[in-house]
Protein backbone atom coordinates (compact mmCIF):
# COMPACT_ATOMS: atom_id res chain seq x y z
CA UNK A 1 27.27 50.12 -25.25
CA UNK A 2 25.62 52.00 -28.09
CA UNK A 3 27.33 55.73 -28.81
CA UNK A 4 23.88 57.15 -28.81
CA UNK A 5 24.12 61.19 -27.65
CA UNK A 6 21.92 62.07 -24.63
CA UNK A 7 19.98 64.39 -26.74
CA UNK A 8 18.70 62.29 -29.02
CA UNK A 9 18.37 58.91 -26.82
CA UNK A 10 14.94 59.82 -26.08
CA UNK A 11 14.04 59.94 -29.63
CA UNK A 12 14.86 56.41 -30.03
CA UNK A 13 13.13 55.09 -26.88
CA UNK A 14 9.98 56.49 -28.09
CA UNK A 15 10.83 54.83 -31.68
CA UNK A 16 11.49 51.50 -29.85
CA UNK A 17 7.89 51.83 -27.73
CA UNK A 18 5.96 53.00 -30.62
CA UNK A 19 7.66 49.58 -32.09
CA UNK A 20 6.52 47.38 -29.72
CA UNK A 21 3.13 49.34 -29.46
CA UNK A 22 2.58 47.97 -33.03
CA UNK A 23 3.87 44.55 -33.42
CA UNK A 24 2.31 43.34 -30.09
CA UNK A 25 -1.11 44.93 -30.40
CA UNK A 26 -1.40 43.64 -34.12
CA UNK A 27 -2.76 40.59 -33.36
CA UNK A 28 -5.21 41.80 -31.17
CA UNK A 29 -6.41 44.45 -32.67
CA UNK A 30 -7.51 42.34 -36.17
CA UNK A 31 -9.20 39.91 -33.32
CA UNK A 32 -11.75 42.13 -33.42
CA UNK A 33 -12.12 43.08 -36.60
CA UNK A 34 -12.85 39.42 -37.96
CA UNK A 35 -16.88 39.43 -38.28
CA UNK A 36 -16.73 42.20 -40.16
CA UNK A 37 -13.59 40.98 -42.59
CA UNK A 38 -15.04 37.88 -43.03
CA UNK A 39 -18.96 39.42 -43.87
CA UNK A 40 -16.69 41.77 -46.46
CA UNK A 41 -14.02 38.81 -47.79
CA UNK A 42 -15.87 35.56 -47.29
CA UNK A 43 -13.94 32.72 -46.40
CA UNK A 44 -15.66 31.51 -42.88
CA UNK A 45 -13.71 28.04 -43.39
CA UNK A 46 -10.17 30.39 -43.82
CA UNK A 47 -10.77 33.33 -41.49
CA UNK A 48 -8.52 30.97 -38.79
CA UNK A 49 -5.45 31.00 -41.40
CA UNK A 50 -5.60 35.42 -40.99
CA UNK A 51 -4.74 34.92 -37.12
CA UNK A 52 -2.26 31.60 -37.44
CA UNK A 53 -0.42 33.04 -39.97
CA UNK A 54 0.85 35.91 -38.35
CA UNK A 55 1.70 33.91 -35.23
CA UNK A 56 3.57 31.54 -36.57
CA UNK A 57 6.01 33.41 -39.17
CA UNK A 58 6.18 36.26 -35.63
CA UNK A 59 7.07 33.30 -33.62
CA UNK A 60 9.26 31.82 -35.94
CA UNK A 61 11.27 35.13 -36.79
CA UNK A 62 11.87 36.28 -32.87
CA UNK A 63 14.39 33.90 -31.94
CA UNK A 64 16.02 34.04 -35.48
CA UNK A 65 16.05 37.90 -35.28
CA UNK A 66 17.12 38.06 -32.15
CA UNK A 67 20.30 35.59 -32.86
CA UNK A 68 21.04 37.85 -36.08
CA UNK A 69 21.09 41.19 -34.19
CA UNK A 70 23.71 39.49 -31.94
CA UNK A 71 25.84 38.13 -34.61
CA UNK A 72 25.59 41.18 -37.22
CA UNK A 73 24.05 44.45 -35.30
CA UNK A 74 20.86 45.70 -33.91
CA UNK A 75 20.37 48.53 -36.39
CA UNK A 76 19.61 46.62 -39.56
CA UNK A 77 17.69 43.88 -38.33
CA UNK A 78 15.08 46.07 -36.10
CA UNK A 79 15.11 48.52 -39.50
CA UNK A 80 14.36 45.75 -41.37
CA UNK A 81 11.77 43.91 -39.64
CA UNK A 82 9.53 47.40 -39.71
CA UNK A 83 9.97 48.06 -43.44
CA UNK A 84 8.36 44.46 -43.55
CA UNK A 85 5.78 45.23 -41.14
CA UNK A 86 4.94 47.85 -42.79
CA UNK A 87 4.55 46.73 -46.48
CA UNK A 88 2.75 43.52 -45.24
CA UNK A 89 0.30 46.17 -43.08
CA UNK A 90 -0.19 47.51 -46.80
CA UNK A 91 -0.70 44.39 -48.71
CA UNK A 92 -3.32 43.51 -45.93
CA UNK A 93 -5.58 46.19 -46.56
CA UNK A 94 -5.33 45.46 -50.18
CA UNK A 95 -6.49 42.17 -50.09
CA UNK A 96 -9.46 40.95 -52.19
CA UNK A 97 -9.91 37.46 -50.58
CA UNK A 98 -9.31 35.93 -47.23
CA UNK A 99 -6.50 33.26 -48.76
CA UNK A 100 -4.93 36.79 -49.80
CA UNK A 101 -4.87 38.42 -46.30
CA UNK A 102 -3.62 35.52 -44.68
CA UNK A 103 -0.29 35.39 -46.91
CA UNK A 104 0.12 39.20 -46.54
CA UNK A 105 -0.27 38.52 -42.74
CA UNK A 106 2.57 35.73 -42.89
CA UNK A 107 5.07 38.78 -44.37
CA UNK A 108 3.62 41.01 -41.66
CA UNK A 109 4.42 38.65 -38.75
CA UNK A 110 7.56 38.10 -39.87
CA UNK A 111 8.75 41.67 -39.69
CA UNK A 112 6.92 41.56 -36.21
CA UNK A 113 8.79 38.88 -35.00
CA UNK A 114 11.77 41.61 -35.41
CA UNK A 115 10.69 44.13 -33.16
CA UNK A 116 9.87 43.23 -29.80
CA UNK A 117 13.12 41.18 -28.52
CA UNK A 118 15.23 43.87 -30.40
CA UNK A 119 13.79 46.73 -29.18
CA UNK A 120 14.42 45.10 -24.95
CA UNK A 121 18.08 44.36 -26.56
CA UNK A 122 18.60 47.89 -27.87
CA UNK A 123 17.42 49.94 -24.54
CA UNK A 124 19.86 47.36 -22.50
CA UNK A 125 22.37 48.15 -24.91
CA UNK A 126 22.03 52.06 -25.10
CA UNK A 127 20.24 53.14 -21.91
CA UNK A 128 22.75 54.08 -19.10
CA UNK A 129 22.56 51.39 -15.87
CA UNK A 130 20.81 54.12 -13.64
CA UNK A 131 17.88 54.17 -16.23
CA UNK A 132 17.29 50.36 -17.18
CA UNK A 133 15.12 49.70 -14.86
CA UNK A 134 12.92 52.37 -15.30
CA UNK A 135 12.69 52.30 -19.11
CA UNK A 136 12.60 48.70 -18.82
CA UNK A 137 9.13 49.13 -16.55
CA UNK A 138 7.85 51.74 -19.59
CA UNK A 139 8.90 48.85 -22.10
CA UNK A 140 6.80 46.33 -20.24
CA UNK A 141 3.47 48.15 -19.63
CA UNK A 142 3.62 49.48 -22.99
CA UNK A 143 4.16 45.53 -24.15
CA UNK A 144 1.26 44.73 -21.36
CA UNK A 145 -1.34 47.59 -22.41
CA UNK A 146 -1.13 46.99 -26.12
CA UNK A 147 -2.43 43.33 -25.69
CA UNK A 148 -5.22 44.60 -23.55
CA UNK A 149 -5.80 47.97 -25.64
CA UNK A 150 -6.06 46.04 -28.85
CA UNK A 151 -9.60 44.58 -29.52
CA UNK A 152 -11.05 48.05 -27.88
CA UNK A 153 -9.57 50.12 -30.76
CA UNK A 154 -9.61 47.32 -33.50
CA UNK A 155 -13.55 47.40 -32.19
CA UNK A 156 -13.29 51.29 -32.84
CA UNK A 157 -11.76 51.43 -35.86
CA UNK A 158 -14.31 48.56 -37.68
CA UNK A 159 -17.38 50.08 -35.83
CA UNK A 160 -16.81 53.85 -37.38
CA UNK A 161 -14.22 54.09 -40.13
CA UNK A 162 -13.58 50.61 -41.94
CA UNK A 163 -11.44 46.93 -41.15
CA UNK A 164 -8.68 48.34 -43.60
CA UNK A 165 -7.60 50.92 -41.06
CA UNK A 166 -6.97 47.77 -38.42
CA UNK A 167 -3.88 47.60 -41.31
CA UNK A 168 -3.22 51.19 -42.16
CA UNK A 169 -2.96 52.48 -38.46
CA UNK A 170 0.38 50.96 -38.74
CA UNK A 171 1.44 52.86 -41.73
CA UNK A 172 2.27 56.60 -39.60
CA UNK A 173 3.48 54.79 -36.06
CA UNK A 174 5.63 52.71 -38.92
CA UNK A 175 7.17 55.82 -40.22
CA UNK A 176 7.70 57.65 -37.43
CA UNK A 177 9.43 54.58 -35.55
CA UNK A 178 11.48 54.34 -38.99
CA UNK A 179 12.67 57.50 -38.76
CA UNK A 180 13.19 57.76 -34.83
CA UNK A 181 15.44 54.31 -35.00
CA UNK A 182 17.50 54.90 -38.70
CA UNK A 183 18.47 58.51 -37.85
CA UNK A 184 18.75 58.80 -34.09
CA UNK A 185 20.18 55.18 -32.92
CA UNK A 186 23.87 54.79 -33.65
CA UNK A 187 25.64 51.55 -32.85
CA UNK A 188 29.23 51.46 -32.16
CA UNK A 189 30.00 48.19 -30.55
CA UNK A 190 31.50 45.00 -32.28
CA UNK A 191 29.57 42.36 -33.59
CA UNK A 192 30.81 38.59 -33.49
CA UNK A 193 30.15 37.81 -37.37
CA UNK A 194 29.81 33.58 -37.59
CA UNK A 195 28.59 31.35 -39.27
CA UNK A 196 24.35 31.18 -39.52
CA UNK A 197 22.82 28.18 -37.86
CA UNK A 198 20.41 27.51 -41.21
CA UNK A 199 19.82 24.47 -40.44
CA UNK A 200 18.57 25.65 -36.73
CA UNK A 201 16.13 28.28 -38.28
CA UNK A 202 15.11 25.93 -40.76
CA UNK A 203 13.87 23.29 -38.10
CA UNK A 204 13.05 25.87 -35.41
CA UNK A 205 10.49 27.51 -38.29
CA UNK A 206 8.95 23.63 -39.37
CA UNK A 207 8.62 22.87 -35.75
CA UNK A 208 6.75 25.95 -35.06
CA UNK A 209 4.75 25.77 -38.53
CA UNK A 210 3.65 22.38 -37.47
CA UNK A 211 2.52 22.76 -33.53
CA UNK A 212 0.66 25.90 -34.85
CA UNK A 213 -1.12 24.64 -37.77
CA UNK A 214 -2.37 21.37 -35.38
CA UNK A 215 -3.41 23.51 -32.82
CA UNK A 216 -5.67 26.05 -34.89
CA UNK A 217 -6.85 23.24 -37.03
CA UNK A 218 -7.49 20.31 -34.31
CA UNK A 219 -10.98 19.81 -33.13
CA UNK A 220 -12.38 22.65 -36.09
CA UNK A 221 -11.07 22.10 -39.29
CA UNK A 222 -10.07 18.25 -38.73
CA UNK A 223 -10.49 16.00 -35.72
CA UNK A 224 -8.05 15.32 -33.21
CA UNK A 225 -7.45 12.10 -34.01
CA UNK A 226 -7.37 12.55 -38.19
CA UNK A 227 -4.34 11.58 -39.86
CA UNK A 228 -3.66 15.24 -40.64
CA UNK A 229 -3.56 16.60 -36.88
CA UNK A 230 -1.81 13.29 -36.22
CA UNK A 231 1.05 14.15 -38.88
CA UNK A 232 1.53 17.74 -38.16
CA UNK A 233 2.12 16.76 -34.38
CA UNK A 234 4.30 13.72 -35.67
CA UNK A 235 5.92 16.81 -37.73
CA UNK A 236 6.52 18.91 -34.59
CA UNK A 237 7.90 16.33 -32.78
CA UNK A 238 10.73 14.66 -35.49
CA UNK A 239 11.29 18.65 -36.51
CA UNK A 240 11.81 19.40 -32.60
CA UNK A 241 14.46 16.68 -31.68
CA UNK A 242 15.87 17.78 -34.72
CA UNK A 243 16.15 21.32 -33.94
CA UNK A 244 17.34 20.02 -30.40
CA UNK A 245 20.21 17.61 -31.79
CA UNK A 246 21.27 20.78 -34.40
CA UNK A 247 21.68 23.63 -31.47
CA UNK A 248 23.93 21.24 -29.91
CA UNK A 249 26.10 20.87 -32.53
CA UNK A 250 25.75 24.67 -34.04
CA UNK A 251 28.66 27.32 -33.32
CA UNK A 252 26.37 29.84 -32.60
CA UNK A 253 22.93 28.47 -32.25
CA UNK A 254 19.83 30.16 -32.68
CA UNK A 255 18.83 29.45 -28.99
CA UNK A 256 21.48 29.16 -26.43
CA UNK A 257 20.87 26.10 -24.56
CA UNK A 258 23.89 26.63 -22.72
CA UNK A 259 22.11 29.90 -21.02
CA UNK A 260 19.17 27.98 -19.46
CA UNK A 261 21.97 27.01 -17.08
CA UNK A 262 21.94 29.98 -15.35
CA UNK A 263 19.11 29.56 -12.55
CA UNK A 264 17.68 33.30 -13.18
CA UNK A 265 17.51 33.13 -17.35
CA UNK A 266 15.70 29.48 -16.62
CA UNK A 267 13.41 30.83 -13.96
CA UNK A 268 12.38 34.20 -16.13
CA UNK A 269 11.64 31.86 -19.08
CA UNK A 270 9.43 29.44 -17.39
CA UNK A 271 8.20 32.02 -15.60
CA UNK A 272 7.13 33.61 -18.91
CA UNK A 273 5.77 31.01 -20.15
CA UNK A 274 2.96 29.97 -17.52
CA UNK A 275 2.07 33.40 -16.77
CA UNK A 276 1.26 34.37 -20.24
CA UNK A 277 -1.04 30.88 -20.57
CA UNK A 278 -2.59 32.78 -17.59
CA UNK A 279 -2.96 36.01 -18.83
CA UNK A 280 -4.16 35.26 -22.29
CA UNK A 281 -7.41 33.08 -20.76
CA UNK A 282 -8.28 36.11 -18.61
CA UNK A 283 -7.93 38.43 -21.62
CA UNK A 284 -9.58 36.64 -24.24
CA UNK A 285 -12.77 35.13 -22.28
CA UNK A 286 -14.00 37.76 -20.03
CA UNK A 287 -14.92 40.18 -22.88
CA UNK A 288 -16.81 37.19 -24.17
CA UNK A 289 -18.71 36.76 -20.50
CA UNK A 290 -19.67 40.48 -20.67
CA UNK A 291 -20.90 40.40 -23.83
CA UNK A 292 -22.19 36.85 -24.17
CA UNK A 293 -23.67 36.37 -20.85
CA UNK A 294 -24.35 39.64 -19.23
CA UNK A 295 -25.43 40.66 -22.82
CA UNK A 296 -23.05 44.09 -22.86
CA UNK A 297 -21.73 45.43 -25.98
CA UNK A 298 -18.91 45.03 -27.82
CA UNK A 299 -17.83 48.31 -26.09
CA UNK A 300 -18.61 47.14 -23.17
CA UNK A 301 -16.55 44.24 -23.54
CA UNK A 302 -13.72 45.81 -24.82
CA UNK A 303 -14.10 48.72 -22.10
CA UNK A 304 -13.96 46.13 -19.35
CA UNK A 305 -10.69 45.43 -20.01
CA UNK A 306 -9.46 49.23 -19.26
CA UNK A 307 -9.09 48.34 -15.47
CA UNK A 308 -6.62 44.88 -16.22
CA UNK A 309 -5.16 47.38 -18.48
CA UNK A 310 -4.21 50.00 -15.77
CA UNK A 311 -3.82 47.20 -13.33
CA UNK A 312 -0.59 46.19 -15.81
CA UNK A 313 0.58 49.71 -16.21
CA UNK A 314 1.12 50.22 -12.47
CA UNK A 315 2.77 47.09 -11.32
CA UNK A 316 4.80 47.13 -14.94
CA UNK A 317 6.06 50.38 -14.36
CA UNK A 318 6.55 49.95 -10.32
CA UNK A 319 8.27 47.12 -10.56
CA UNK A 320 10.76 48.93 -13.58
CA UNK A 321 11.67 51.45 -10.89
CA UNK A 322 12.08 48.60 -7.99
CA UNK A 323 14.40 46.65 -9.83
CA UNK A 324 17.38 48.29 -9.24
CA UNK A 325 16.64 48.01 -5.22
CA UNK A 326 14.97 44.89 -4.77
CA UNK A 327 15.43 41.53 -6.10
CA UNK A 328 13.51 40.62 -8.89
CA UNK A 329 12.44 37.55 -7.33
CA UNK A 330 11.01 39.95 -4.39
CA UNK A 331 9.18 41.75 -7.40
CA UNK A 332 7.66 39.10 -9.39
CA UNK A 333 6.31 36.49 -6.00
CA UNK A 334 4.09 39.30 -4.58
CA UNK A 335 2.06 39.85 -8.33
CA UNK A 336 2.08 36.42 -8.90
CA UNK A 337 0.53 36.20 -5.80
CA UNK A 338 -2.30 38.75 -7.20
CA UNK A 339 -2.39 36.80 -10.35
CA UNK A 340 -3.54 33.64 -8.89
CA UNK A 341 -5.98 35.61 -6.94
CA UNK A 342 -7.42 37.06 -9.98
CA UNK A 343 -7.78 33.59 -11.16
CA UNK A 344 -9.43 32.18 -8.17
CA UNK A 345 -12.04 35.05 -8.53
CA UNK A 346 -13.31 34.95 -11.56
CA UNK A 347 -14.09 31.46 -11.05
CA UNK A 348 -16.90 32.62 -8.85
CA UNK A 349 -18.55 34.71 -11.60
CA UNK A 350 -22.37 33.73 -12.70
CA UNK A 351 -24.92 35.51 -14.53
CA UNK A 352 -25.79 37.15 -11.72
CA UNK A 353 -22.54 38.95 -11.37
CA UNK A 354 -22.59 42.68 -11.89
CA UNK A 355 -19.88 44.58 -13.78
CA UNK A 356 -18.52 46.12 -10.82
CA UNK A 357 -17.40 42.38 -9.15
CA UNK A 358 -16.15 41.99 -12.49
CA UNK A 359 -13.72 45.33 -12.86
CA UNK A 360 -12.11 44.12 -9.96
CA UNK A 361 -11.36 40.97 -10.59
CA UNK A 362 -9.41 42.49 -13.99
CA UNK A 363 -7.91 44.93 -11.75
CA UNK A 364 -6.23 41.91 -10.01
CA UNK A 365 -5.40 40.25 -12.53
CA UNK A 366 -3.46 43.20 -14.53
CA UNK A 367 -1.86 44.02 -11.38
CA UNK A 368 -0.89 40.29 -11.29
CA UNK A 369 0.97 39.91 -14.48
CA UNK A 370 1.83 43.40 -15.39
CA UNK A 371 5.66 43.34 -13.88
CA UNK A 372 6.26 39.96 -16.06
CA UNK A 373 6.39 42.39 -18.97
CA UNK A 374 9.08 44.64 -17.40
CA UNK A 375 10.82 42.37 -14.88
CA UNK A 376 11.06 39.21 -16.19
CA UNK A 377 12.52 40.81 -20.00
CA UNK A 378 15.37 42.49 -17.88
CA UNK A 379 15.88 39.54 -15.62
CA UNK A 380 16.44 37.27 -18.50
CA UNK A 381 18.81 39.49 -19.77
CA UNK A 382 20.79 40.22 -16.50
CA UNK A 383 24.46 39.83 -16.50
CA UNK A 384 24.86 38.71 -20.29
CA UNK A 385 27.20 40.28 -22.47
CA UNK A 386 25.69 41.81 -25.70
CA UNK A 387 26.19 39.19 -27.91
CA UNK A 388 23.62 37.20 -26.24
CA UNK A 389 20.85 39.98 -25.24
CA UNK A 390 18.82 39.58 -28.72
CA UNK A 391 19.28 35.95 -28.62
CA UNK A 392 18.22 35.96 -24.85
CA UNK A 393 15.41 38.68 -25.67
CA UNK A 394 13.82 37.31 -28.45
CA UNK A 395 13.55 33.52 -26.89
CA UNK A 396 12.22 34.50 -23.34
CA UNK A 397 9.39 36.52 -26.08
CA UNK A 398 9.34 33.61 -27.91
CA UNK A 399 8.59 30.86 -25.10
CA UNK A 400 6.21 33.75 -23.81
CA UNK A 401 3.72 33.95 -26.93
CA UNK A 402 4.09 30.06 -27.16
CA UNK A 403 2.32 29.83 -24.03
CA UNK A 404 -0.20 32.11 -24.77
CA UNK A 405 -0.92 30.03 -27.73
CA UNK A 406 -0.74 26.74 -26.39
CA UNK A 407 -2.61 28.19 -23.53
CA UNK A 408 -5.86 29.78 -25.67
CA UNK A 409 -6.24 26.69 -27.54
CA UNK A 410 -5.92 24.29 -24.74
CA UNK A 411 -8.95 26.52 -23.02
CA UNK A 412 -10.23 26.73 -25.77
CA UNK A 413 -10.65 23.03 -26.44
CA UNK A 414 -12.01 22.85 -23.15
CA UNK A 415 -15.10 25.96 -23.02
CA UNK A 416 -16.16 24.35 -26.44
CA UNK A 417 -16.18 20.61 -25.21
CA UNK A 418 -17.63 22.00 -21.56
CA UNK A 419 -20.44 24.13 -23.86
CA UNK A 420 -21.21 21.47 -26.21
CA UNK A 421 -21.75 19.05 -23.16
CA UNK A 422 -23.62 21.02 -20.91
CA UNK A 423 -26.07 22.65 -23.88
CA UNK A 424 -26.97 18.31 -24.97
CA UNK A 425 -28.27 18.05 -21.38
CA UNK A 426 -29.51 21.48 -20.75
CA UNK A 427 -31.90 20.53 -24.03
CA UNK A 428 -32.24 16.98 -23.32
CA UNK A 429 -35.85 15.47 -23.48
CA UNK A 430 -37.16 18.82 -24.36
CA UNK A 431 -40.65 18.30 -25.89
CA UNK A 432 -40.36 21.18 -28.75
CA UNK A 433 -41.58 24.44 -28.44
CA UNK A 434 -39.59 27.29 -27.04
CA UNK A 435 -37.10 24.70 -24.82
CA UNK A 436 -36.10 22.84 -28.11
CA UNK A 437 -32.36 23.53 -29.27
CA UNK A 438 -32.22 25.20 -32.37
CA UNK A 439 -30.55 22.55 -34.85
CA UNK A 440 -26.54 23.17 -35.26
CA UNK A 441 -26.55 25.02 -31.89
CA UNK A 442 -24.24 22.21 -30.07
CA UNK A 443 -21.45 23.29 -32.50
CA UNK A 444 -21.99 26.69 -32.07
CA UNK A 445 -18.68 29.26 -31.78
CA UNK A 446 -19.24 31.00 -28.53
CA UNK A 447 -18.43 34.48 -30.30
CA UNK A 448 -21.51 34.01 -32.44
CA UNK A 449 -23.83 34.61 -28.90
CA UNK A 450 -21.90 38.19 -29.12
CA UNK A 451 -23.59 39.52 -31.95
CA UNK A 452 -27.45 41.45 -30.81
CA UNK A 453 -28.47 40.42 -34.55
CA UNK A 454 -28.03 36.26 -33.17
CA UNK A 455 -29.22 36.76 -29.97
CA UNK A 456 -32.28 38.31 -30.85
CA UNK A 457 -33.09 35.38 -33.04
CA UNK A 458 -33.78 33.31 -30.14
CA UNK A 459 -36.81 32.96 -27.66
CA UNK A 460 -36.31 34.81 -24.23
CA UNK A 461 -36.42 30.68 -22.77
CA UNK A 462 -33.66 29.74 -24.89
CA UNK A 463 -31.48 32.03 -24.59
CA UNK A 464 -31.41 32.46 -21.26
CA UNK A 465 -30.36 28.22 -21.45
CA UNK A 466 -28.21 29.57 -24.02
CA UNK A 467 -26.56 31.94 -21.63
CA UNK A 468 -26.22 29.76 -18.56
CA UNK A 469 -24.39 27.26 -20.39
CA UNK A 470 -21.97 29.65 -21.54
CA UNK A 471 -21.08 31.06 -18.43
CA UNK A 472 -20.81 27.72 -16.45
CA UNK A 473 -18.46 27.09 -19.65
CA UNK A 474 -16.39 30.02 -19.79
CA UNK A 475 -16.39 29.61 -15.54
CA UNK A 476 -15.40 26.22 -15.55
CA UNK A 477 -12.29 26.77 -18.20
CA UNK A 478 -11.12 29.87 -15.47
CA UNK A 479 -10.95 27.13 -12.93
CA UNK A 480 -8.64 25.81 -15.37
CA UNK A 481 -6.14 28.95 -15.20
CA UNK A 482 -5.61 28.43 -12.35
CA UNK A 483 -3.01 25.62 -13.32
CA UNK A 484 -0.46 27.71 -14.97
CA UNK A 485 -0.56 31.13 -12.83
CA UNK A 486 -0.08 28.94 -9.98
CA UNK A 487 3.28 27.52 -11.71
CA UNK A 488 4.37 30.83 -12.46
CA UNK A 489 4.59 31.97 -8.98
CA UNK A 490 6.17 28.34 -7.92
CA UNK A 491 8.72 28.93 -10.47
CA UNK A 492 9.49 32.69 -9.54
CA UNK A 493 9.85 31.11 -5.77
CA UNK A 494 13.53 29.80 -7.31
CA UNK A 495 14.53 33.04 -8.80
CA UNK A 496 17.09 33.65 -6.49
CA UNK A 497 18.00 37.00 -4.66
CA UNK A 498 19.65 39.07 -7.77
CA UNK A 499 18.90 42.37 -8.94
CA UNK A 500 19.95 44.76 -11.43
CA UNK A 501 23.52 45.82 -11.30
CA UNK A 502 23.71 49.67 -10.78
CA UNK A 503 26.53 51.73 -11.87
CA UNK A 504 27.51 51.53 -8.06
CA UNK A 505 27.17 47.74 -8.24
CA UNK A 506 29.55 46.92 -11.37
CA UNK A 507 29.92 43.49 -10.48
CA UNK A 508 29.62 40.70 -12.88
CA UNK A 509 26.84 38.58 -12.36
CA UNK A 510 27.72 35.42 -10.44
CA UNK A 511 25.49 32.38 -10.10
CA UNK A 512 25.73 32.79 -6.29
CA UNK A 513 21.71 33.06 -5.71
């Protein structure tokens, strides 16, 4: 337990949210902010290397972090990875060329990968046992709202001030975090100091590097079946039993295989991992039906995704201050529950839909996954001794963006493939005239129907073709969701009955559930 004084404890929560505010919104917010980087940098064939690059040196460093903060202290790592952040923030809205931005996002991802498990292992480790759950709710809808909150103010910030704020916003909630964390936190307890698993990271990272790289680049930059997409999965899979083969024979290994035997860590993890494939769909395509098919704004799109937003905050929060009194398993079942829901709904959606049918569905579907953010980063961590919290942390974090990233480009793969299809026959044997397909519109990106400039190019006929297509697409790849929220909830069904220990509940947890 951390020697932190009551008075200043608060300071560092709010450094710890205001971390996790900016490492998990990051991504999200330069989302948005792409068109207009791209129109300033060039580099159309690139602009894909900008998102990649901070995902996979953030996914790489979280379980690495997390094992360091274990094995050598909190403190220094979480201090660390925001200096980082913060200097690659700069470098990013220095650069002069798209190749440029997507190194400086590589060093900014990497300090990110710092601050999310560390911060969940520093409020276990500080926060008195009456208060975990409650802070651990905050944690989560803070974690929840920033992915949701991101593209509306990254959309904000390009629309009336420039793209190189998207960078510098992080600059002040960088500093003030700084100072909140390296004056106000002190750690007192021991640190195990062993041996680091190098040759763990160093697979762990080419594994990552390699999955990554064939995802973004399969099916846009190469085909599926080129030697290059070929190699790098080849790469993932060699580097992977590797990695596997290493942790086994590591002292202290960078992911704790040995924990996964514990029904509750296993559960949380999996758990993790199909709800944010879930989430992610939900999150990234209906701003695109708004704006692509109901022809809102970008706004409008963005603004839509206020109700999933306060949808997370409730049941993040709510189920914070439940876990102490109900299991989490008796938590988690009932959103998951709303989650699948949400799903099922917005497969229904059509053209014809109005915004209203819409808000609800996101209301749902925040309500559904908002307690994974608070409950499932406390039940993962349940019952371990401090040694393994940032280890435990940082990989439930780490298996939870995986999904998301597995799960965008697998629905991705399929809206493009269900688009290009559907637009071949929607045009076929069209004489000419105002039913022909413009040429290069069966490859076309989906966010390019966003812009009013590209839309108004087109006849009322085609577009409205145009349109149709893209909704039966985007619908069709919901339908699709469905798969992994409905895994989620069969996975939290085996969570067993345990809740948070309580000061009046000192027990040590016991793999009775």
């Amino acid at each position: 337990m951390a020697s932190t004084q009551k008075s200043s404890l608060g300071i560092v929560i709010a450094g710890l949210m205001l971390s996790i505010l900016m490492a998990s919104m990051d991504n999200t917010i330069v989302a948005t902010a792409m068109g207009n980087i791209v129109n300033k940098l060039g580099g159309m064939d690139k602009f894909v290397w900008v998102t990649s690059a901070y995902m996979v040196a953030e996914m790489a460093g979280m379980p690495i972090f997390g094992k360091l903060s274990d094995m050598y202290g909190r403190k220094k790592f979480f201090v660390f990875g925001i200096i980082v952040f913060m200097i690659g923030s700069v470098l990013c809205g220095t650069a002069t060329s798209i190749t440029e931005l997507a190194v400086y996002r590589a060093i900014q991802g990497f300090g990110g990968g710092a601050l999310v498990p560390i911060a969940f292992a520093i409020m276990f480790d500080a926060v008195p046992l009456e208060t975990r759950g409650k802070l651990g709710g905050l944690f989560g809808a803070v974690f929840g709202m920033s992915s949701i909150f991101g593209p509306l103010l990254g959309a904000y910030i390009t629309d009336h001030i420039a793209w190189e704020w998207v960078f510098y916003i992080n600059l002040p909630l960088g500093v003030l975090a700084f100072i909140m964390i390296a004056f106000f936190y002190k750690e007192s307890h021991e640190h195990s100091k062993n041996q680091i698993d190098w040759w763990g990271a160093a697979t762990l990272v080419g594994a990552v590097v390699c999955l990554m790289f064939a995802l973004e680049f399969g099916g846009k930059n190469f085909a599926w079946d080129s030697s290059t997409i070929l190699g790098l999965f080849a790469g993932f899979a060699v580097l992977t039993i590797a990695f596997l083969f290493v942790e086994t024979k590591a002292e202290e290994p960078i992911i704790s295989f040995g924990l996964f035997k514990q029904r509750l860590y296993a559960t949380s993890i999996l758990s993790a991992l199909f709800s944010g494939a879930a989430f992610i769909m939900a999150s990234v395509y209906i701003p695109i039906f708004i704006q692509g098919v109901l022809g809102g704004s970008a706004t409008n799109s963005g603004l839509v995704l206020l109700p999933m937003m306060l949808g997370t905050v409730v049941t993040a929060t709510g189920g914070g201050f439940l876990m102490s009194k109900l299991p989490y398993r008796n938590i988690i079942v009932p959103t998951f529950i709303l989650l699948v829901a949400g799903s099922v709904l917005v497969t229904t959606l059509t053209p014809q839909s109005t915004k209203f049918i819409v808000t609800v569905y996101m209301i749902l579907l925040g309500l559904g996954i908002g307690a994974s953010f608070s409950v499932l980063s406390n039940a993962a961590i349940h019952g371990l001794e401090a040694r393994q919290r940032g280890s435990a942390s940082a990989t439930l974090n780490f298996i939870r963006s995986l999904g998301m990233t597995i799960g965008i480009t697998t629905f991705g793969i399929i809206q493009s493939h269900v688009m290009t299809s559907k637009l071949t026959k929607a045009f076929a044997g069209a004489g000419g005239g105002q039913a022909q397909m413009p040429q290069g519109m069966e490859n076309m990106d989906p966010h390019l129907l966003l812009a009013p400039a590209t839309r108004a190019k087109f006849p009322q006929a085609i577009l409205d073709k145009i349109t149709a297509v893209l909704s039966s697409s985007i619908v069709y790849t919901f339908a699709w969701a469905i798969i992994p929220a409905v895994l989620a909830l069969v996975v939290a069904l085996f969570m067993g009955r345990t809740k948070m220990i309580t000061s009046s509940d000192q027990q040590e947890y016991s793999a009775s559930q």
